[in-house]
C-alpha atoms as a PDB file:
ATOM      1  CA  UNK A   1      20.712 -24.138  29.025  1.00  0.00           C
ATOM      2  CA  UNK A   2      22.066 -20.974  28.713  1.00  0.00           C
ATOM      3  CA  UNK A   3      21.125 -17.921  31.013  1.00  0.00           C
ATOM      4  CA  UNK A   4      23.109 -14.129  30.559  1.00  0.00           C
ATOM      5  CA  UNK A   5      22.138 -11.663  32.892  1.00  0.00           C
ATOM      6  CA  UNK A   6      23.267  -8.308  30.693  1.00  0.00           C
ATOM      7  CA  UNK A   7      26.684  -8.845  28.859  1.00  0.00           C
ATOM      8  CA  UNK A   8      27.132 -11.868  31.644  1.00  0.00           C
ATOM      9  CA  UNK A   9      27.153 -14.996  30.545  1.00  0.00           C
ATOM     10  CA  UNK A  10      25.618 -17.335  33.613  1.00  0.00           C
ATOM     11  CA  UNK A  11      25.302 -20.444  32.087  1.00  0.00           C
ATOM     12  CA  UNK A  12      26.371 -21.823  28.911  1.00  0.00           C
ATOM     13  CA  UNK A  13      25.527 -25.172  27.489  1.00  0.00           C
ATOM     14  CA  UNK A  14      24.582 -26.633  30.655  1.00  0.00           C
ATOM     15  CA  UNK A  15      23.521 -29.882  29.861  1.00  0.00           C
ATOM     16  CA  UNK A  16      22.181 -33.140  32.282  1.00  0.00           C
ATOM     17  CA  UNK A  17      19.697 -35.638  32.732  1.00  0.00           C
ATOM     18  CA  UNK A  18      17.831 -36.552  36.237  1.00  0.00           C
ATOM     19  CA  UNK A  19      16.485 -39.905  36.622  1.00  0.00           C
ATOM     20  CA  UNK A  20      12.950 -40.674  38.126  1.00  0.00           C
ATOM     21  CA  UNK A  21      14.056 -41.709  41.918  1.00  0.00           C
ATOM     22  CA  UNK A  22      18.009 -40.148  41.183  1.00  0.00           C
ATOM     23  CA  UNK A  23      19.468 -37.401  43.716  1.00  0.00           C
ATOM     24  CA  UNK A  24      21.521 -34.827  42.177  1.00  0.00           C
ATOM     25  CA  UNK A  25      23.723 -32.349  43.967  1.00  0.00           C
ATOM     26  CA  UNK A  26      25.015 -29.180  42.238  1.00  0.00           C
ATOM     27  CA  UNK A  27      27.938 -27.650  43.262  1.00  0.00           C
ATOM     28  CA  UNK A  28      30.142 -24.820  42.454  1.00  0.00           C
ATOM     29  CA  UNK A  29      31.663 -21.386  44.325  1.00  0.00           C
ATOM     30  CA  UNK A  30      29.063 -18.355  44.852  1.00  0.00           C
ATOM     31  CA  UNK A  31      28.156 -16.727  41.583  1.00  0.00           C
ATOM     32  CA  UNK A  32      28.656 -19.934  39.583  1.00  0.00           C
ATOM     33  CA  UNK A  33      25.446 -20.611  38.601  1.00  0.00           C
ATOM     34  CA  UNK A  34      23.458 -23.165  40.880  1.00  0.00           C
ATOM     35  CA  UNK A  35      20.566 -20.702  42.113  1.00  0.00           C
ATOM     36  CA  UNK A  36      19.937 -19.845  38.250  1.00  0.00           C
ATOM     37  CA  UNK A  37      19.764 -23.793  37.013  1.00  0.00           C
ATOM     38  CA  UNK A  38      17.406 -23.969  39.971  1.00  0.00           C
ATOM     39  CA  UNK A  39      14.976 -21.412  39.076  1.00  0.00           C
ATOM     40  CA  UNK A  40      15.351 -22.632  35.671  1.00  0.00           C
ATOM     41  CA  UNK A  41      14.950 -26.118  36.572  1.00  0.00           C
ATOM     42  CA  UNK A  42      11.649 -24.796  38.430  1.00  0.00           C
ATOM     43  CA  UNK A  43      10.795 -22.591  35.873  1.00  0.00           C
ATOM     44  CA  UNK A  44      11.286 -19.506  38.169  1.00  0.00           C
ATOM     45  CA  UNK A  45      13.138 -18.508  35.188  1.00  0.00           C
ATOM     46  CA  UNK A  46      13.378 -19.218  31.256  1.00  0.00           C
ATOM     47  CA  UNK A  47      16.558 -19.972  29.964  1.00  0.00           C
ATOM     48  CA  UNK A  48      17.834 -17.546  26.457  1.00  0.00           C
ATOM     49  CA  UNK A  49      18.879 -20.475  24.980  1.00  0.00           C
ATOM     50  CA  UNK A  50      18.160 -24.285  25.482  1.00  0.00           C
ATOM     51  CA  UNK A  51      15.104 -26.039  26.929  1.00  0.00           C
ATOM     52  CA  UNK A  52      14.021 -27.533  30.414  1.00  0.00           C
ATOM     53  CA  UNK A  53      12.490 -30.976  30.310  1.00  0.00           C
ATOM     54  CA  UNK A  54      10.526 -32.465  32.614  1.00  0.00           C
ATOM     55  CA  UNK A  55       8.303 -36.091  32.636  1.00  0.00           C
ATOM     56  CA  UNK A  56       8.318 -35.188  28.844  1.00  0.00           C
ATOM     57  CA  UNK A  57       7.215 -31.969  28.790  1.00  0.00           C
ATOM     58  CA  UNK A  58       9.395 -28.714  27.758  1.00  0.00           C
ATOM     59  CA  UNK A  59       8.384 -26.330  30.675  1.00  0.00           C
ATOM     60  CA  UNK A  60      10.948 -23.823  29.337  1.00  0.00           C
ATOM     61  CA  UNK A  61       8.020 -23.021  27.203  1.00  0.00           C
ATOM     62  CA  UNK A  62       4.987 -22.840  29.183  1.00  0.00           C
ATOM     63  CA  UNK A  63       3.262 -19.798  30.320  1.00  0.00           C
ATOM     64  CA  UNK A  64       3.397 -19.069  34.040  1.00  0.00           C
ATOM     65  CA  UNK A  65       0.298 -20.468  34.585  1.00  0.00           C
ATOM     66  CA  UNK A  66       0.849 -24.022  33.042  1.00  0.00           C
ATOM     67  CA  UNK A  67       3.537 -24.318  35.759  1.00  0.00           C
ATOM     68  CA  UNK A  68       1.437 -25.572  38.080  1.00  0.00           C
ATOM     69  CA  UNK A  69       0.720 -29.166  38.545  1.00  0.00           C
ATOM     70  CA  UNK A  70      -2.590 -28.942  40.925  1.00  0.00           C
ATOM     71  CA  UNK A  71      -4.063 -27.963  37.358  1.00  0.00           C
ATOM     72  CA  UNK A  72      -2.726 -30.361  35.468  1.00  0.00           C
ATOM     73  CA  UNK A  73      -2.443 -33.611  38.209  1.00  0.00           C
ATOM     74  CA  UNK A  74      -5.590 -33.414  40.597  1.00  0.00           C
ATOM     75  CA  UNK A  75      -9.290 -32.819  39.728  1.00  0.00           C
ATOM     76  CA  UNK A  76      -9.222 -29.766  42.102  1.00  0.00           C
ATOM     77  CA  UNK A  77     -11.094 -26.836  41.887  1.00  0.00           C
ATOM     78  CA  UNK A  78      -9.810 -23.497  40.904  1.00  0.00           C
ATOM     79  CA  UNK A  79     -10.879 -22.334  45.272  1.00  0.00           C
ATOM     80  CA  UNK A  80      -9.023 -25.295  46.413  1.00  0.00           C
ATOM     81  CA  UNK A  81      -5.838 -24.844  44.527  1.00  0.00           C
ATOM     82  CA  UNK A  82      -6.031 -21.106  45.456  1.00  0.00           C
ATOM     83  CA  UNK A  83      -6.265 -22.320  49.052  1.00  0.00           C
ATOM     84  CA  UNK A  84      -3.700 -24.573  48.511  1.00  0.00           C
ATOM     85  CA  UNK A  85      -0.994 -22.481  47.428  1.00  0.00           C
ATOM     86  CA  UNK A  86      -1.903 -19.678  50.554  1.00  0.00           C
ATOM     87  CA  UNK A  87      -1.382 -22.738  52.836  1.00  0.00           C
ATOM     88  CA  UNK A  88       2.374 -24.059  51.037  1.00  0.00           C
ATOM     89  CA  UNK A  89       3.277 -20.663  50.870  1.00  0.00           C
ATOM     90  CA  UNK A  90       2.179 -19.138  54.321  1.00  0.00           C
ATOM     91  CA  UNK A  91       4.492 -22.400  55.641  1.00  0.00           C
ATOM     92  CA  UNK A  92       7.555 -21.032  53.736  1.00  0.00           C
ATOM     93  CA  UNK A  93       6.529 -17.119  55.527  1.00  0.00           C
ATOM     94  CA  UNK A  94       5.046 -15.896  52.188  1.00  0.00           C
ATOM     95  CA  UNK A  95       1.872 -14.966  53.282  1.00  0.00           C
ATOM     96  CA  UNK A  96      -0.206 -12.479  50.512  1.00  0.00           C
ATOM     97  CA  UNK A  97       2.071 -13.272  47.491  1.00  0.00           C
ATOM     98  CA  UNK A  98       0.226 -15.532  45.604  1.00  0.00           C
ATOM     99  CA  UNK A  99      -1.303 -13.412  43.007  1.00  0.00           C
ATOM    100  CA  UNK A 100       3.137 -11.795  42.308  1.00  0.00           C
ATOM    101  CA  UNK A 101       4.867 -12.928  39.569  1.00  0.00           C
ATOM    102  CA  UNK A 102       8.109 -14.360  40.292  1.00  0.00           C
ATOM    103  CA  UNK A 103       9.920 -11.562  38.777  1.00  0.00           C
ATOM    104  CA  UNK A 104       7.659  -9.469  41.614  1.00  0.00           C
ATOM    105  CA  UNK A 105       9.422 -11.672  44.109  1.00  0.00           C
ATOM    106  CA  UNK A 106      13.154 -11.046  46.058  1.00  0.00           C
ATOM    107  CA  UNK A 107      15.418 -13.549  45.233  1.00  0.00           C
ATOM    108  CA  UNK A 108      15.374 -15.252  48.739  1.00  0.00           C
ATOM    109  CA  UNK A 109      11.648 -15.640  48.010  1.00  0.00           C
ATOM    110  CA  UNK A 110      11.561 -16.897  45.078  1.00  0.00           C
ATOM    111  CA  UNK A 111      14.276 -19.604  46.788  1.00  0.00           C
ATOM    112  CA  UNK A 112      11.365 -20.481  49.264  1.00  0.00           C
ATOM    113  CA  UNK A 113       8.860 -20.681  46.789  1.00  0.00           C
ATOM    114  CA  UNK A 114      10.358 -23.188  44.990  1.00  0.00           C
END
């Protein structure tokens, strides 16, 4: 992955795999880079260069709307998802943001959205 915010380079051929089942622990000082392989790994965020893989699917390239398993894992409908997402959010005290983008968000909400 590779990430530049401006002229600053974030992350540069970061490159791992995560096994089904496998914890994985990323550490580094502040301003290293672990919130932005995060939302990258979420897909908060696209990277410039690289891909994110995950079950087999590139979600580095999906639209913001394909990000969302409920769609693409359960047979609900489009009212129950919507209810859904109020309820997981209002838990993380993100009440009335599910219609933002995450670029609309602050970065400590984006953090508890994902």
């Amino acid at each position: 992955m590779v990430k530049k915010y401006g002229n600053r380079v974030v992350l540069d051929g970061v490159d791992f795999d995560v096994l089904r089942g496998e914890c994985l622990v990323i550490l580094g000082k502040s301003g290293s880079g672990k919130s932005v392989t995060l939302r990258q790994l979420n897909g908060l965020e696209k990277p410039e260069g690289g891909t994110v893989t995950f079950d087999g699917i590139e979600i580095s390239s999906l639209e913001e709307r394909e990000l969302f398993p409920l769609r693409e894992h359960t047979k609900m409908s489009e009212a129950e998802i919507a209810d859904t997402v109020r309820r997981k959010l209002a838990m993380v005290n993100l009440k009335d943001v599910e219609r933002k983008a995450p670029s609309d968000l602050s970065g400590g909400m984006r953090k508890r959205a994902a």
